[in-house]
C-alpha atoms as a PDB file:
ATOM      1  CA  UNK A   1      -2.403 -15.295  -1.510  1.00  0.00           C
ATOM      2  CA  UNK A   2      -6.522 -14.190  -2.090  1.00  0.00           C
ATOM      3  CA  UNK A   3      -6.984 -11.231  -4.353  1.00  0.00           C
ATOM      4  CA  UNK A   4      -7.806  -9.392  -1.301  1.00  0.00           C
ATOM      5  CA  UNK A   5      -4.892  -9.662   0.564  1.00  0.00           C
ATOM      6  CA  UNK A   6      -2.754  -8.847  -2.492  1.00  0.00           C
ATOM      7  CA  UNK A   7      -4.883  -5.500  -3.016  1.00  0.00           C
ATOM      8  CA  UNK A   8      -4.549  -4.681   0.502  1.00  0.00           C
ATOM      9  CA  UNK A   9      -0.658  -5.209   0.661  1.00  0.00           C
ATOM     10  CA  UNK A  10      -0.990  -3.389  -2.406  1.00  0.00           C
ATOM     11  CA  UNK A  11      -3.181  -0.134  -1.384  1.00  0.00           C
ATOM     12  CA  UNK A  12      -0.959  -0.297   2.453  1.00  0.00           C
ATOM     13  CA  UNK A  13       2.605  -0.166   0.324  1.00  0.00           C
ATOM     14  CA  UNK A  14       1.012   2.574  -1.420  1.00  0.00           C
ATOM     15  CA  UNK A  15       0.038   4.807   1.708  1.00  0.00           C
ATOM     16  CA  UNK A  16       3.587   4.380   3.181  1.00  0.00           C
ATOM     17  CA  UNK A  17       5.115   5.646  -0.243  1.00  0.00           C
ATOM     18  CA  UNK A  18       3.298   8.630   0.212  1.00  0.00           C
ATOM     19  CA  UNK A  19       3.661   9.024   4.037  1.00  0.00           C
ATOM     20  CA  UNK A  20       0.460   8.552   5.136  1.00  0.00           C
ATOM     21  CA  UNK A  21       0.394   4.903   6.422  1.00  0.00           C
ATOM     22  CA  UNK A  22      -0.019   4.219  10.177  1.00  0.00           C
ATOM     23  CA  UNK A  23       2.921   2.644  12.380  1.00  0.00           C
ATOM     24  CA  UNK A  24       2.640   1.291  15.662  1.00  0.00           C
ATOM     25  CA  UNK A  25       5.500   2.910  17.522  1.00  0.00           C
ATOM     26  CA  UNK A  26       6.657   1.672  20.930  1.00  0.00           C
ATOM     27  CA  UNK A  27       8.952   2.751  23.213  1.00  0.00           C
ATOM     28  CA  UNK A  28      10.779   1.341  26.007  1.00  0.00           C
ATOM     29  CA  UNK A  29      13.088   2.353  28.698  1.00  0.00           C
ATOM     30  CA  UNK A  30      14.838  -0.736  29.560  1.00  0.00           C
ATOM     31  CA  UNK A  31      16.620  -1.423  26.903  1.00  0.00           C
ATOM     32  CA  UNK A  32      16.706   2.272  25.838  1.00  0.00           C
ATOM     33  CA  UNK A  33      14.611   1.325  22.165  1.00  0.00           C
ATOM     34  CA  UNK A  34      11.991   3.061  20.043  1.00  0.00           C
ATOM     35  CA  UNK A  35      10.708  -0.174  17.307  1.00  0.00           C
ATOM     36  CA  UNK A  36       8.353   0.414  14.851  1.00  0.00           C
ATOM     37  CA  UNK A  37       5.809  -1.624  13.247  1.00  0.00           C
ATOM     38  CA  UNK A  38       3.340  -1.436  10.387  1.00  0.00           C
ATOM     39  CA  UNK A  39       2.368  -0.312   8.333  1.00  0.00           C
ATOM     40  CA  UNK A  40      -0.858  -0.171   8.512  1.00  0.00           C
ATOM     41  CA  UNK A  41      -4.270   0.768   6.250  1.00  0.00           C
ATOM     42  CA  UNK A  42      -5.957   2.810   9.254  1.00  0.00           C
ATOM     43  CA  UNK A  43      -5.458   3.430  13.129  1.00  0.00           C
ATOM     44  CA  UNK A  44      -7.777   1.135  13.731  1.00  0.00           C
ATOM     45  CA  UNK A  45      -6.323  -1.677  12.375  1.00  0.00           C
ATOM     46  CA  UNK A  46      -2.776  -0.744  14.177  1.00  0.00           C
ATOM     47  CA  UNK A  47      -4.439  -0.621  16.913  1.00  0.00           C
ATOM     48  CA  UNK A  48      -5.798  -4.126  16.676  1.00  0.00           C
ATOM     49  CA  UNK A  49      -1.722  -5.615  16.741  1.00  0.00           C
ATOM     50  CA  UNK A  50      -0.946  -3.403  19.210  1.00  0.00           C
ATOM     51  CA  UNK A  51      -1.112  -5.715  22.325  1.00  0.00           C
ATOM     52  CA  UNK A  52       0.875  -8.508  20.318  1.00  0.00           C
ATOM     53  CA  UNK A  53       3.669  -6.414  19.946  1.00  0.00           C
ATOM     54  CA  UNK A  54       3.644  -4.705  23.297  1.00  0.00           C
ATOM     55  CA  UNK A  55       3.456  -8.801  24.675  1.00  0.00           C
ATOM     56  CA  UNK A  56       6.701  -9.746  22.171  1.00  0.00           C
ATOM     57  CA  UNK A  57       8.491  -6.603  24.030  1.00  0.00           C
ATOM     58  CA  UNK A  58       7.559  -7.996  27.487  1.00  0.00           C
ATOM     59  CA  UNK A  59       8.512 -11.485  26.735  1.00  0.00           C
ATOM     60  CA  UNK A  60      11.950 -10.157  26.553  1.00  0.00           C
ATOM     61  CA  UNK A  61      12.167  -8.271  29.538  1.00  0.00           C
ATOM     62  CA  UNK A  62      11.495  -4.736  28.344  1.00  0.00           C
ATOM     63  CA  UNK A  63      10.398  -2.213  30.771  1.00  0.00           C
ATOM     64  CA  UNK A  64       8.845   1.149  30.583  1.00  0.00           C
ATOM     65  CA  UNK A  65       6.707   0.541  27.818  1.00  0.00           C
ATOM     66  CA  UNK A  66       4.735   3.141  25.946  1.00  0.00           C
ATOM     67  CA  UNK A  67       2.707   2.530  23.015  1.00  0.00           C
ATOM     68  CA  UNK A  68       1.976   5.237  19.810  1.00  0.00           C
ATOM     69  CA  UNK A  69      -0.138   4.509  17.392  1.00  0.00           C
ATOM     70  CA  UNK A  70       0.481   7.583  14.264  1.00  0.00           C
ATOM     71  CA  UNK A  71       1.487   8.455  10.755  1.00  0.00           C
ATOM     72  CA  UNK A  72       5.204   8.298  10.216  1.00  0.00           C
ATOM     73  CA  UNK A  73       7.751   7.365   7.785  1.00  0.00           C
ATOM     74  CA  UNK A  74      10.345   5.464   9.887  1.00  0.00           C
ATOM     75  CA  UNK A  75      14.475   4.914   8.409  1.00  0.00           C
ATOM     76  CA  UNK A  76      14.575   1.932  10.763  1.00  0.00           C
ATOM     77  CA  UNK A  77      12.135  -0.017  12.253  1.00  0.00           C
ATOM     78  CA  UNK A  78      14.602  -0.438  15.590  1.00  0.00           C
ATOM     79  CA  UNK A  79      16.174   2.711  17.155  1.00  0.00           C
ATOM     80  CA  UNK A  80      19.016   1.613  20.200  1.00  0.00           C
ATOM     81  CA  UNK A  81      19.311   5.044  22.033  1.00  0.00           C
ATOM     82  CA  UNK A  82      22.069   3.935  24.586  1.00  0.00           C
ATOM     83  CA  UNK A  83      24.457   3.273  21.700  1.00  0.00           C
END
């Protein structure tokens, strides 16, 4: 791994200790989900993976996607809601 990537794994871990790293969020209605992924240095740069992610989903047959791109601190990166 280059020194950059270290420091930037570095500097991201850093922002999600203290809360303020950014998390793609995405929620679908079919199954009944809310998955998170990140973090992320900036908004921007979540923003950038968002259409990989959302494509993932849809290769599996979700439906009723929306898409939030925020600050968060997520317990699980996978919420089931119809359990």
């Amino acid at each position: 791994m280059k020194l950059a990537e270290q420091i930037e794994e570095a500097f991201t871990s850093y922002l999600e200790k203290l809360g303020v790293a950014w998390w793609v969020e995405i929620v679908t209605a079919e199954p009944a989900c809310t998955y998170y992924f990140g973090p992320f240095m900036s908004a921007k740069e979540a923003e950038l993976y968002r259409g990989g992610y959302v494509e993932d989903l849809e290769g599996e047959d979700a439906r009723g996607i929306a898409v939030y791109i925020h600050r968060c601190q997520p317990k699980q990166l996978t919420v089931a809601s119809d359990l």
